[in-house]
C-alpha atoms as a PDB file:
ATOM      1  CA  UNK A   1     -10.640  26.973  -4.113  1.00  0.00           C
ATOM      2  CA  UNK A   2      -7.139  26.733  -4.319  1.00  0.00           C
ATOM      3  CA  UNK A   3      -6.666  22.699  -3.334  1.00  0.00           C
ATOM      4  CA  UNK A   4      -9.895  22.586  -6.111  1.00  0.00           C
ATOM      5  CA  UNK A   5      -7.681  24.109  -8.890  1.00  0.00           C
ATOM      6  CA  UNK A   6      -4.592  21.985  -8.244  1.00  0.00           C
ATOM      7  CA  UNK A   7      -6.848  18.886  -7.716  1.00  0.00           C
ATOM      8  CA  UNK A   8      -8.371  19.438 -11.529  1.00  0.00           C
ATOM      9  CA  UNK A   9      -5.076  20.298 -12.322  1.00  0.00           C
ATOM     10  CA  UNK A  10      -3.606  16.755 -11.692  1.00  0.00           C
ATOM     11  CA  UNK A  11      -6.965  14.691 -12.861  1.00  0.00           C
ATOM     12  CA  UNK A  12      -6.596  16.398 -16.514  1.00  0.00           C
ATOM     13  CA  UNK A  13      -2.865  15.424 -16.410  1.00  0.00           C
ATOM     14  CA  UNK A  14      -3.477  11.996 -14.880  1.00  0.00           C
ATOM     15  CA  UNK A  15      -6.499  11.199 -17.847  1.00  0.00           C
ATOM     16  CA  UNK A  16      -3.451  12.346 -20.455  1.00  0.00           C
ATOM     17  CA  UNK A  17      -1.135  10.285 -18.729  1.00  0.00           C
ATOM     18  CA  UNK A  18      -3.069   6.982 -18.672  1.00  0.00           C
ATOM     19  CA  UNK A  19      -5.708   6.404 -21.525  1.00  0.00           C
ATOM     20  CA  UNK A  20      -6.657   3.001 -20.114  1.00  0.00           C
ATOM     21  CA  UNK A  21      -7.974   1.665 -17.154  1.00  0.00           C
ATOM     22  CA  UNK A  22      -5.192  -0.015 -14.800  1.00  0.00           C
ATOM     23  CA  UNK A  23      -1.913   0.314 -12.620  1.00  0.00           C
ATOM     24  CA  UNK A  24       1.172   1.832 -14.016  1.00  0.00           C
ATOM     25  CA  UNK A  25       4.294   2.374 -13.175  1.00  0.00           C
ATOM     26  CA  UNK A  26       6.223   5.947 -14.042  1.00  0.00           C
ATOM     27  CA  UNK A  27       9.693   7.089 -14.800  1.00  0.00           C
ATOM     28  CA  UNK A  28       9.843   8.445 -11.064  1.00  0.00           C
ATOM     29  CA  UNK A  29      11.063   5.334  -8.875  1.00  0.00           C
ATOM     30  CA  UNK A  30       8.695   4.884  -5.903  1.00  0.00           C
ATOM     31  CA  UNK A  31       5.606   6.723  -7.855  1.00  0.00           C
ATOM     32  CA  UNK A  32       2.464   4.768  -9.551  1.00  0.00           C
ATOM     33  CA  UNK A  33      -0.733   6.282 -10.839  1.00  0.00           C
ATOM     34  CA  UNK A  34      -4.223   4.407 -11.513  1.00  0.00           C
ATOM     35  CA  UNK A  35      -7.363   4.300 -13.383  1.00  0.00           C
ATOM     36  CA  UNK A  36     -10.733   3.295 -13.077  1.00  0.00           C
ATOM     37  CA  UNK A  37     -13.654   3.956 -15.881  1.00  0.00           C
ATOM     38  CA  UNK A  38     -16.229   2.576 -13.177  1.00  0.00           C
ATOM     39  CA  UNK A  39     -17.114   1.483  -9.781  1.00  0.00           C
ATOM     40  CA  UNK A  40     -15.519  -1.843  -8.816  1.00  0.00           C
ATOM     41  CA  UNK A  41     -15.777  -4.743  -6.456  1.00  0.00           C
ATOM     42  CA  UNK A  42     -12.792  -4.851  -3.819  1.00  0.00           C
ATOM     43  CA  UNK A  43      -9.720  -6.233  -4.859  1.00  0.00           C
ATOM     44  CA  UNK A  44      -7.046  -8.054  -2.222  1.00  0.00           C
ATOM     45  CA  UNK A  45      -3.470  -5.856  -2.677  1.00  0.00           C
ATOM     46  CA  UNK A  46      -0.616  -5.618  -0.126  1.00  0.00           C
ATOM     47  CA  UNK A  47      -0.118  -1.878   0.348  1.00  0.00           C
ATOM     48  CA  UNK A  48       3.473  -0.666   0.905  1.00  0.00           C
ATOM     49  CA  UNK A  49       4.381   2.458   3.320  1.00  0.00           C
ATOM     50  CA  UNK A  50       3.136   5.261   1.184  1.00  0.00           C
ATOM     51  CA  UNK A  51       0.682   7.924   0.477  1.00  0.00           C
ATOM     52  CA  UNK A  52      -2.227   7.138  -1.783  1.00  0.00           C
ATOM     53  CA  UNK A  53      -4.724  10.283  -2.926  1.00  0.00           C
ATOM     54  CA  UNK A  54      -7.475  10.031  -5.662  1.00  0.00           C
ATOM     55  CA  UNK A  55      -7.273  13.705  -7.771  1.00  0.00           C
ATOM     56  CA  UNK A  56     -10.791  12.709  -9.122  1.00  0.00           C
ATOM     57  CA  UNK A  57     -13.689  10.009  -7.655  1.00  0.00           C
ATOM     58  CA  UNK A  58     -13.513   8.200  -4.443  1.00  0.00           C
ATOM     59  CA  UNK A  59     -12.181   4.751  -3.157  1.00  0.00           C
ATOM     60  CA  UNK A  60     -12.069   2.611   0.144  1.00  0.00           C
ATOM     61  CA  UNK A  61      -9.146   0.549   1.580  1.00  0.00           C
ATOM     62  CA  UNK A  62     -10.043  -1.959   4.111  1.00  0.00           C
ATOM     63  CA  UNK A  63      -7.428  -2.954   6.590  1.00  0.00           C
ATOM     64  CA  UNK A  64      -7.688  -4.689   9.701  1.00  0.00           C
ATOM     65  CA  UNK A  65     -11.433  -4.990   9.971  1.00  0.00           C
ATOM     66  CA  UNK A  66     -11.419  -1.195   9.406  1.00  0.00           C
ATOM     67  CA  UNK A  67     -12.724   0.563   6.498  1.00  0.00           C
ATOM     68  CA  UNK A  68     -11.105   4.373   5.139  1.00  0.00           C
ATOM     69  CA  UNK A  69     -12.858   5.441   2.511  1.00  0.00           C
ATOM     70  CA  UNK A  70     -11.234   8.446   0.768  1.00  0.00           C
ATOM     71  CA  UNK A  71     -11.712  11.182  -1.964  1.00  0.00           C
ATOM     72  CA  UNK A  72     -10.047  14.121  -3.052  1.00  0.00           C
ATOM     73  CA  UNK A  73     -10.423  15.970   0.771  1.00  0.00           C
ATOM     74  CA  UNK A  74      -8.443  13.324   2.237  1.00  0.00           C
ATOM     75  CA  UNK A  75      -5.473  11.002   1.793  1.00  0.00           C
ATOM     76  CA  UNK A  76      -4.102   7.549   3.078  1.00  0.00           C
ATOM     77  CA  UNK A  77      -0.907   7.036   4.885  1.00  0.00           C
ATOM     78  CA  UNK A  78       0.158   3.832   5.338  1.00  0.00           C
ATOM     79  CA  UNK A  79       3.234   3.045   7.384  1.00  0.00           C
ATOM     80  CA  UNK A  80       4.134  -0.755   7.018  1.00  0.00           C
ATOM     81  CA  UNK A  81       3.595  -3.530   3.886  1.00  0.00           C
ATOM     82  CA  UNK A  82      -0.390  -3.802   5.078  1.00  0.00           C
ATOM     83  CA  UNK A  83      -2.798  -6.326   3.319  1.00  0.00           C
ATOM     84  CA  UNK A  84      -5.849  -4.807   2.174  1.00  0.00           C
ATOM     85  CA  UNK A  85      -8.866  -4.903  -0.076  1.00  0.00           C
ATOM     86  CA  UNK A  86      -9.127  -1.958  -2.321  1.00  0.00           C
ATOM     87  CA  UNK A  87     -11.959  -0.809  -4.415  1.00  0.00           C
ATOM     88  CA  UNK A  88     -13.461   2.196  -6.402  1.00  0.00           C
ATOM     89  CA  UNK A  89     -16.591   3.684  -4.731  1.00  0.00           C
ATOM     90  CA  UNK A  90     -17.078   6.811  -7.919  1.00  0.00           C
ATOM     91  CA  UNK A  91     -16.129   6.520 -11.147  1.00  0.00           C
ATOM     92  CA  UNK A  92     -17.274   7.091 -14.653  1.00  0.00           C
ATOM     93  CA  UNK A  93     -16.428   7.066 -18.070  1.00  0.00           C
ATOM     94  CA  UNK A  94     -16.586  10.833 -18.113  1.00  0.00           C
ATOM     95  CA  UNK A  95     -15.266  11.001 -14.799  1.00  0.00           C
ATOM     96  CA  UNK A  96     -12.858   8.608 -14.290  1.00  0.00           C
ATOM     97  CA  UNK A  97     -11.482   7.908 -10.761  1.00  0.00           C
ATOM     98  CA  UNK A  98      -7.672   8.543 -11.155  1.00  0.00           C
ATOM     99  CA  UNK A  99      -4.842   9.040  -8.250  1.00  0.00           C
ATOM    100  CA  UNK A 100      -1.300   8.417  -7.321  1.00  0.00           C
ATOM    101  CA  UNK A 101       0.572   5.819  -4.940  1.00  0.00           C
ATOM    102  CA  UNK A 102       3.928   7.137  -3.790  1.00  0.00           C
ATOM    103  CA  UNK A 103       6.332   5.515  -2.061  1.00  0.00           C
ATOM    104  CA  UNK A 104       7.218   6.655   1.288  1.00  0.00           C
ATOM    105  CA  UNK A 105      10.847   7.314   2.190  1.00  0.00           C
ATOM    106  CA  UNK A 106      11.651   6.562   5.707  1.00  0.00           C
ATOM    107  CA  UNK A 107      14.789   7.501   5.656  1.00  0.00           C
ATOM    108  CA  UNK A 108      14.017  10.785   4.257  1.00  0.00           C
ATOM    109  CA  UNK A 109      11.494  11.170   6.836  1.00  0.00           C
ATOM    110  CA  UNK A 110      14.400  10.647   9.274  1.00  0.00           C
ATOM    111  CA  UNK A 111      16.741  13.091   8.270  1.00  0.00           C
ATOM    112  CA  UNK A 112      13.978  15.887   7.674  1.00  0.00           C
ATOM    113  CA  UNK A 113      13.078  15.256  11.529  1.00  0.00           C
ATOM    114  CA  UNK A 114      16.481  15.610  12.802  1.00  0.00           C
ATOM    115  CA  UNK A 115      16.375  19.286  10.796  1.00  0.00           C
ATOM    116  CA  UNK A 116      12.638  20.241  11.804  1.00  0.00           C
ATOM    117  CA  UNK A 117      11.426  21.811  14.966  1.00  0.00           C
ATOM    118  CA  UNK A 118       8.765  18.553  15.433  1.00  0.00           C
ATOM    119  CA  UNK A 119       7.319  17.462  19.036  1.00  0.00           C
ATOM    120  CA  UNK A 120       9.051  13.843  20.089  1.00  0.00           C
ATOM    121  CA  UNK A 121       6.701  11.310  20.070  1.00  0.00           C
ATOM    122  CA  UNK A 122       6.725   8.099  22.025  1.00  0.00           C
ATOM    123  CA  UNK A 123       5.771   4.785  21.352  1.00  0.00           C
ATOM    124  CA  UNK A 124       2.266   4.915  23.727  1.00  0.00           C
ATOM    125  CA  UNK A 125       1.771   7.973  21.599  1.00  0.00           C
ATOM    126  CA  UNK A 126       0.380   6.263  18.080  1.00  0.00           C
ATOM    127  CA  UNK A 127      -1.488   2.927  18.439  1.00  0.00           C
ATOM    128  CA  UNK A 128      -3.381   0.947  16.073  1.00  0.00           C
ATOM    129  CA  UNK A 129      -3.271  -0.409  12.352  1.00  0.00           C
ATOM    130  CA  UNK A 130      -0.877   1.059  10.109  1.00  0.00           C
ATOM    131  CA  UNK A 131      -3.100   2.494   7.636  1.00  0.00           C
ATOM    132  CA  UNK A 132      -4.993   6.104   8.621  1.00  0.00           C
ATOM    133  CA  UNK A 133      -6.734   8.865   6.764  1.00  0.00           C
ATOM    134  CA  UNK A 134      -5.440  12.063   6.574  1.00  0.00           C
ATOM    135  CA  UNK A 135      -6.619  15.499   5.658  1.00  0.00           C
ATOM    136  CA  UNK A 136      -5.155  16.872   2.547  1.00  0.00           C
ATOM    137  CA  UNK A 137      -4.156  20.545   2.320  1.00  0.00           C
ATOM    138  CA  UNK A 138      -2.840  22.921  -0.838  1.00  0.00           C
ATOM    139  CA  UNK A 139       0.804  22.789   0.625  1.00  0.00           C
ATOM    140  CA  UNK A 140       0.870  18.925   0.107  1.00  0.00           C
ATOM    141  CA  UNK A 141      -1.075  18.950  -2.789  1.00  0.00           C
ATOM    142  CA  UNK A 142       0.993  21.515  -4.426  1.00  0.00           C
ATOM    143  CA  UNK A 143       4.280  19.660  -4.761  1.00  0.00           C
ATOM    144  CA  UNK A 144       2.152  16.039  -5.685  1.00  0.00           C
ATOM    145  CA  UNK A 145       0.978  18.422  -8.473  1.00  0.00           C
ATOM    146  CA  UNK A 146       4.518  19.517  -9.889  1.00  0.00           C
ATOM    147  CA  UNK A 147       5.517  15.705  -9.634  1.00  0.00           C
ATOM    148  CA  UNK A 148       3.040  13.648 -11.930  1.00  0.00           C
ATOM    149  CA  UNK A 149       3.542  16.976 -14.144  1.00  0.00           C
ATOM    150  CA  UNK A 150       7.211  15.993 -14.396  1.00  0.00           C
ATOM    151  CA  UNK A 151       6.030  12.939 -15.748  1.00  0.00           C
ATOM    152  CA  UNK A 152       5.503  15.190 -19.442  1.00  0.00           C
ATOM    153  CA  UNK A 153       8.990  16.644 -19.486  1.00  0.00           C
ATOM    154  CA  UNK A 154      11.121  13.742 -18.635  1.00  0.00           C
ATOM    155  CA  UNK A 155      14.033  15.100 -19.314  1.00  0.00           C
ATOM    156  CA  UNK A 156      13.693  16.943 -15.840  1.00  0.00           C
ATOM    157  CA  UNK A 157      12.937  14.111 -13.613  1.00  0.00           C
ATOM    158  CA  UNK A 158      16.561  13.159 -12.432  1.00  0.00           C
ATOM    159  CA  UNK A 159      16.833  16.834 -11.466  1.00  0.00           C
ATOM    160  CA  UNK A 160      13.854  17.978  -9.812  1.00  0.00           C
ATOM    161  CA  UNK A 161      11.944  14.452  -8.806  1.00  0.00           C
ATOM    162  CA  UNK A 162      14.323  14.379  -5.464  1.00  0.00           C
ATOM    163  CA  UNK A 163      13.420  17.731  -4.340  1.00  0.00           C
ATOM    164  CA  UNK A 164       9.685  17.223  -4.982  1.00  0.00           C
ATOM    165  CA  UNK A 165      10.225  14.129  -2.810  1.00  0.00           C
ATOM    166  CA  UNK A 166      11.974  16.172  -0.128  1.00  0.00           C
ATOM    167  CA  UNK A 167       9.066  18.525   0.022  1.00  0.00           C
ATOM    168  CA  UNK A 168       6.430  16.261   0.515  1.00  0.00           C
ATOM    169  CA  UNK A 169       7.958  13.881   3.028  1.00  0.00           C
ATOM    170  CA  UNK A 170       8.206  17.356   4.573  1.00  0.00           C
ATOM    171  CA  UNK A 171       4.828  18.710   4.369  1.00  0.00           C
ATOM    172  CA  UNK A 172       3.782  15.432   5.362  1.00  0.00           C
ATOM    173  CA  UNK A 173       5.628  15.993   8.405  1.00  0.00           C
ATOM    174  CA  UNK A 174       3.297  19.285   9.043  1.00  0.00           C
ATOM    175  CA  UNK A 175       0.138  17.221   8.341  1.00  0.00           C
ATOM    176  CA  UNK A 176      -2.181  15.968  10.775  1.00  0.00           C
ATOM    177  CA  UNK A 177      -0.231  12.377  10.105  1.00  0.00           C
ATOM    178  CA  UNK A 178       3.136  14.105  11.109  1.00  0.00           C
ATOM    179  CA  UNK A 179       2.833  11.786  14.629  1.00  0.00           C
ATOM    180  CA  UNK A 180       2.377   8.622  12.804  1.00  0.00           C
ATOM    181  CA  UNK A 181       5.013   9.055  10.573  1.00  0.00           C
ATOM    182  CA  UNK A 182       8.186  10.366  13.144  1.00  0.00           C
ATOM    183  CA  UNK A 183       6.976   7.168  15.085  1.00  0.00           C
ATOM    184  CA  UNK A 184       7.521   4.683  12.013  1.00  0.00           C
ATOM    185  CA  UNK A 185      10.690   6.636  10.805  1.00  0.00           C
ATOM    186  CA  UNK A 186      12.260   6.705  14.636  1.00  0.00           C
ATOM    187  CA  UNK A 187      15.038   3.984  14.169  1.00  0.00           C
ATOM    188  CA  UNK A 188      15.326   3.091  18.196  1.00  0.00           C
ATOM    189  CA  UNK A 189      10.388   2.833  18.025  1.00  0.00           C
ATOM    190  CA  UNK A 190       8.814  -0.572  18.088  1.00  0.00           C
ATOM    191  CA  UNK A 191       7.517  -0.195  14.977  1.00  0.00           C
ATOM    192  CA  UNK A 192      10.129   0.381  12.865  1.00  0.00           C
ATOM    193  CA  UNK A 193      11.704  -2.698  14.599  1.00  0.00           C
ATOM    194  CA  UNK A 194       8.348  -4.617  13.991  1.00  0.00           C
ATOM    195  CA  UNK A 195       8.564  -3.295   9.981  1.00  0.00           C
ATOM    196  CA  UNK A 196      12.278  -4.995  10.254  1.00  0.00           C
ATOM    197  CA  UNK A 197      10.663  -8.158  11.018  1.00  0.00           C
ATOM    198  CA  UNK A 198       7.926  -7.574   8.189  1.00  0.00           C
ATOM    199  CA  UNK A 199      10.160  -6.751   5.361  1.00  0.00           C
ATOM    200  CA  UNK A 200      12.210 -10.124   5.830  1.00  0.00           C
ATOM    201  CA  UNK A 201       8.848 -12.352   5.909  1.00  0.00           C
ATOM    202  CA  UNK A 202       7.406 -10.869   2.814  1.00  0.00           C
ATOM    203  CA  UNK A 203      11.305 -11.818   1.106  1.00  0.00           C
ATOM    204  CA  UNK A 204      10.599 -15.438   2.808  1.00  0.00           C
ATOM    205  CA  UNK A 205       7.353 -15.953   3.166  1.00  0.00           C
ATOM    206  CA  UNK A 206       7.351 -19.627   1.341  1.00  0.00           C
ATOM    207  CA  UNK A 207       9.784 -20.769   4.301  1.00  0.00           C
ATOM    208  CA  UNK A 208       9.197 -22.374   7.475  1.00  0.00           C
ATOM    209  CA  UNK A 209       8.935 -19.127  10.013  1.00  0.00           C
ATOM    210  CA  UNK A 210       9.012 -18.875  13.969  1.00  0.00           C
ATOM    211  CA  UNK A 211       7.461 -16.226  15.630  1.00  0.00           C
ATOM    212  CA  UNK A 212      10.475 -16.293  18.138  1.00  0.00           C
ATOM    213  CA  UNK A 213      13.091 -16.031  15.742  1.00  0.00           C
ATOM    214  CA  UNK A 214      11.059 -12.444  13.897  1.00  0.00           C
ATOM    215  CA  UNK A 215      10.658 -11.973  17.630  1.00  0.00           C
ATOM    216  CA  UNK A 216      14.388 -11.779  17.874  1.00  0.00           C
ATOM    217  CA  UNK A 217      14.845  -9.799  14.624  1.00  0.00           C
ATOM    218  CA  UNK A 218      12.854  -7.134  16.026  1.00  0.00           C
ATOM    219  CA  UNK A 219      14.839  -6.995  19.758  1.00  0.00           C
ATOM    220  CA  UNK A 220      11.184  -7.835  21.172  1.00  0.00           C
ATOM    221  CA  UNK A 221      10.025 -10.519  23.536  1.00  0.00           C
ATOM    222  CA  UNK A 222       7.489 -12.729  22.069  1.00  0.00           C
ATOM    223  CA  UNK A 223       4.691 -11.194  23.807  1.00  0.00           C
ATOM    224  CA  UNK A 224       5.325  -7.634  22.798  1.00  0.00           C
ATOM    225  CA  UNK A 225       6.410  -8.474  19.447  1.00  0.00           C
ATOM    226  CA  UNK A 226       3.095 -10.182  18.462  1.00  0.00           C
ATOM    227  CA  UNK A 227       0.951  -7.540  20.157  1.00  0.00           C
ATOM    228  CA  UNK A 228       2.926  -4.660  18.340  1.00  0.00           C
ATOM    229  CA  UNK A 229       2.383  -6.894  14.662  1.00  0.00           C
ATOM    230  CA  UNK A 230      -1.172  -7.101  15.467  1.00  0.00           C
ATOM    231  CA  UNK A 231      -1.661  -3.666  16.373  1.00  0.00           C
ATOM    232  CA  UNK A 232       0.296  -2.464  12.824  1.00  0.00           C
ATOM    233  CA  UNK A 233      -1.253  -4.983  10.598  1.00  0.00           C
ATOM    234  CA  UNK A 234      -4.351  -6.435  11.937  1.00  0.00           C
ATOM    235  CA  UNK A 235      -3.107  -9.655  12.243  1.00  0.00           C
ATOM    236  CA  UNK A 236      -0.795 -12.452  13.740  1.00  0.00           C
ATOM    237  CA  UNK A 237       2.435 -12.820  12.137  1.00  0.00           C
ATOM    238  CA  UNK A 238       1.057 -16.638  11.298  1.00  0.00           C
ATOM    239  CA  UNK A 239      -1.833 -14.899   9.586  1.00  0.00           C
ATOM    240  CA  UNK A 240       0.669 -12.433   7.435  1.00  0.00           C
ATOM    241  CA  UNK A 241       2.411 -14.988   6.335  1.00  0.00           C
ATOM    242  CA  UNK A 242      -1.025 -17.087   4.829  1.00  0.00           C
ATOM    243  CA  UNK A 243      -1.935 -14.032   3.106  1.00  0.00           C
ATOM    244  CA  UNK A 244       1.206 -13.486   1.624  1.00  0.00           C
ATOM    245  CA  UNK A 245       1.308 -16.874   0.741  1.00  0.00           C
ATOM    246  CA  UNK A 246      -2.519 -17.111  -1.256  1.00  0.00           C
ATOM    247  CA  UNK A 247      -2.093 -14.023  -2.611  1.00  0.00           C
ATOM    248  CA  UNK A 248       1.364 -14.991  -4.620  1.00  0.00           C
ATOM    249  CA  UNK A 249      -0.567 -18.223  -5.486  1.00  0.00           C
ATOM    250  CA  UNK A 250      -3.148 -16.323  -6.990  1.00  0.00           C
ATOM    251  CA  UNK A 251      -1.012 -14.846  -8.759  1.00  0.00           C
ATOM    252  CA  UNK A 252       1.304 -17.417 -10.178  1.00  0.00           C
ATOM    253  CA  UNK A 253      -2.063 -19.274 -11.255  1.00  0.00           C
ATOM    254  CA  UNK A 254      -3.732 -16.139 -12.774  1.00  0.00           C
ATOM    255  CA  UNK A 255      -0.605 -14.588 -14.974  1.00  0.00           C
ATOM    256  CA  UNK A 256       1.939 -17.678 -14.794  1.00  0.00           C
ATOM    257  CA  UNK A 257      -0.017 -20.909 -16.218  1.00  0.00           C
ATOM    258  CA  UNK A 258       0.645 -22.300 -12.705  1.00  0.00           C
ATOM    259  CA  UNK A 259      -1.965 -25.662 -11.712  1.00  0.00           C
ATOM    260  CA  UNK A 260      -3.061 -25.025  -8.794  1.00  0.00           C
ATOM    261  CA  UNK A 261      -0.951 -27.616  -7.063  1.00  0.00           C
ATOM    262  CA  UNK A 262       2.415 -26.469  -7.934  1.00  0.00           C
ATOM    263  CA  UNK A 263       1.517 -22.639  -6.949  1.00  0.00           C
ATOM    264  CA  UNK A 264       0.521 -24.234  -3.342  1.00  0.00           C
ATOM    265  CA  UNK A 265       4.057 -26.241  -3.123  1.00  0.00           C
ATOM    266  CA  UNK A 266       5.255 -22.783  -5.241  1.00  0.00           C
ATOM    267  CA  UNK A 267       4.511 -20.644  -2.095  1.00  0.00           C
ATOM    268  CA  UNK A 268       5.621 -23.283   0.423  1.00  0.00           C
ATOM    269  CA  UNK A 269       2.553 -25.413   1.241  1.00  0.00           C
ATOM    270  CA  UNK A 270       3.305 -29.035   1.957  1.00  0.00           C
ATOM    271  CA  UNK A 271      -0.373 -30.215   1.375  1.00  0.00           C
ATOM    272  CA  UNK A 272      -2.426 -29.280  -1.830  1.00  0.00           C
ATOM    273  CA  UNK A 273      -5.699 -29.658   0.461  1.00  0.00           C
ATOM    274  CA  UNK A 274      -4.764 -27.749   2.664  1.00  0.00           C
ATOM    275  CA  UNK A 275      -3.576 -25.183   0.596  1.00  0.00           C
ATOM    276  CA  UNK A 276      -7.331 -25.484  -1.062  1.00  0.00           C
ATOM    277  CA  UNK A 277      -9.696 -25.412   1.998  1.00  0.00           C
ATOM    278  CA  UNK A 278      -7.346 -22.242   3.450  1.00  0.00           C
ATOM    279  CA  UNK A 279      -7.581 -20.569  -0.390  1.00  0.00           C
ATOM    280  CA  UNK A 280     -11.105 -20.761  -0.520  1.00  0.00           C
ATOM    281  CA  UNK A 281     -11.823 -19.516   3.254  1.00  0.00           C
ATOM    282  CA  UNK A 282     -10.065 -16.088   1.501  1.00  0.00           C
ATOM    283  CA  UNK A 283     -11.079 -16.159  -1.536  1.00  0.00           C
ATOM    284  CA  UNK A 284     -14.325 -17.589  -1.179  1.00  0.00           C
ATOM    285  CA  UNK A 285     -13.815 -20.254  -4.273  1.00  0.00           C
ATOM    286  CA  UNK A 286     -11.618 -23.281  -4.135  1.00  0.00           C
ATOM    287  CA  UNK A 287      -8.294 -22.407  -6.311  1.00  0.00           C
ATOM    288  CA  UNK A 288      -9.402 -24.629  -9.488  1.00  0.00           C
ATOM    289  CA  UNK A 289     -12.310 -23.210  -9.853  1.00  0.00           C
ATOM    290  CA  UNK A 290     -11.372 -19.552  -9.421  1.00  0.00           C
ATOM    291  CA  UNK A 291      -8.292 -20.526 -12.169  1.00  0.00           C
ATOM    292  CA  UNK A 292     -11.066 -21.475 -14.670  1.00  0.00           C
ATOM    293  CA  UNK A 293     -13.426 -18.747 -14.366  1.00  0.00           C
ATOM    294  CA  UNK A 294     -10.768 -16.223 -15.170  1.00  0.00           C
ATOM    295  CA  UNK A 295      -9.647 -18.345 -18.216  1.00  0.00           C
ATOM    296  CA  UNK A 296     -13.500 -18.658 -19.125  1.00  0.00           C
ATOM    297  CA  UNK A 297     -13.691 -14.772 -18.728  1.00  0.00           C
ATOM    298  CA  UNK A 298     -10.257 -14.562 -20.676  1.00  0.00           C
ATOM    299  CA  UNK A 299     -11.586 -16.827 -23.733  1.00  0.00           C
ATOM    300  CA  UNK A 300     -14.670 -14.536 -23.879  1.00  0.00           C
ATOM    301  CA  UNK A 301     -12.799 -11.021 -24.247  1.00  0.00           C
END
């Protein structure tokens, strides 16, 4: 009853917050809420290290060739920048699915370890994708709570956003995700070497990349790098790189005016066809002809 209260708590202050359907950014670095009036069809997204939690409906992530759906019971950790298809499973008008991303700190993480009495975890300990589902409780729901509710008395949030912060990272740390997260926060673990080696790629993904040289970034052979980049993200670093690539396409064509041919040699394609055949295999359309369905849908609004 009490994780209930605090749940209906946040959806009533999440509907004030945001009157329209969407993704928006708040006054509180790191923290974004959503909206949804309705059910929708999944939607490609690259999801930072974070928590994500709906207060009111239910969605699905899809990672890896995995699905997690979610709803108010549970919560999604993610650990590295994972691509993903997102979409609303519940959602209505009078219901309308609403939640929270939030950042995750790993540095924060670390120093809360080094205080805590937590078990030391090695790397043969956590395997698998990045992304997992975990079981929300009152004491992390609480302080998520007090922090969106900051969000209507702003002139508080310099003052008591860090220690909300503090106290989740913490009571994440007593969750049943408290493994997954010491191993990604551990400075000397493979994956925080591997997330090294991520975080550069997505800042140069439109340049020519060998796997040896992110090997190197990471202190890894190539072997063991590419099995531990598969085993966090569900794919090759080769692969990675694609998506980020079509996906910032997309997006230069969808909100920039960008032809489709300059967004391919935007994002560091050399050939336009090539670009084309390996956008449609994702996509499912060829680039032109997604580009003028969305200005055909535009015109008609």
């Amino acid at each position: 009853m009490v994780l209930q209260s605090l749940q209906q708590s946040m959806a009533a202050t999440l509907t004030r917050l945001q009157a329209d359907e969407g993704d928006i950014g708040t006054a509180i670095p790191g923290l974004l809420l959503f909206r949804r009036n309705q059910p929708s069809d999944p939607a490609f997204c690259l999801v930072e290290p974070s928590i994500v939690l709906v207060a009111q409906g239910r969605k699905q992530m899809v990672a890896g060739g995995a699905a997690y759906p979610y709803d108010t019971s549970t919560f999604i950790v993610n650990s590295v920048d994972l691509p993903a298809s997102s979409q609303v499973i519940e959602a209505s008008p009078d219901a309308p699915c609403v939640g929270l991303v939030l950042k995750l700190d790993f540095r924060l993480l670390a120093d809360l370890v080094s205080q805590v009495n937590t078990p030391v975890v090695d790397d043969g300990a956590v395997k698998g994708i990045s992304a997992s589902l975990g079981t929300m409780t009152p004491k992390l729901f609480s302080p998520l709570t007090r922090l969106v509710e900051l969000l209507e008395e702003p002139d508080a949030i310099d003052v008591m956003a860090p220690m909300l912060k503090r106290e989740i990272h913490f009571r994440l740390l007593q969750s049943d995700k408290a493994a997954m997260l010491m191993h990604i926060a551990s400075f000397d673990s493979q994956a925080f070497r591997v997330s090294k080696a991520i975080n550069w790629l997505k800042q140069h993904f439109n340049s020519m990349v060998r796997v040896e040289t992110l090997a190197s970034m990471a202190s890894m052979s190539q072997p063991t790098f590419h099995l531990h980049f598969r085993q966090l993200t569900g794919m090759s670093p080769l692969q990675y790189q694609k998506w980020l690539r079509l996906n910032e396409a997309k997006r230069l064509m969808m909100n920039s005016q960008c032809d489709a041919s300059t967004a391919a040699f935007e994002v560091g394609y050399e050939s336009p066809s090539q670009f084309s055949r390996e956008y449609r295999r994702m996509f499912g359309v060829p680039p032109r002809a997604d580009l003028a369905q969305v200005r055909k849908n535009s015109s008609l609004v």
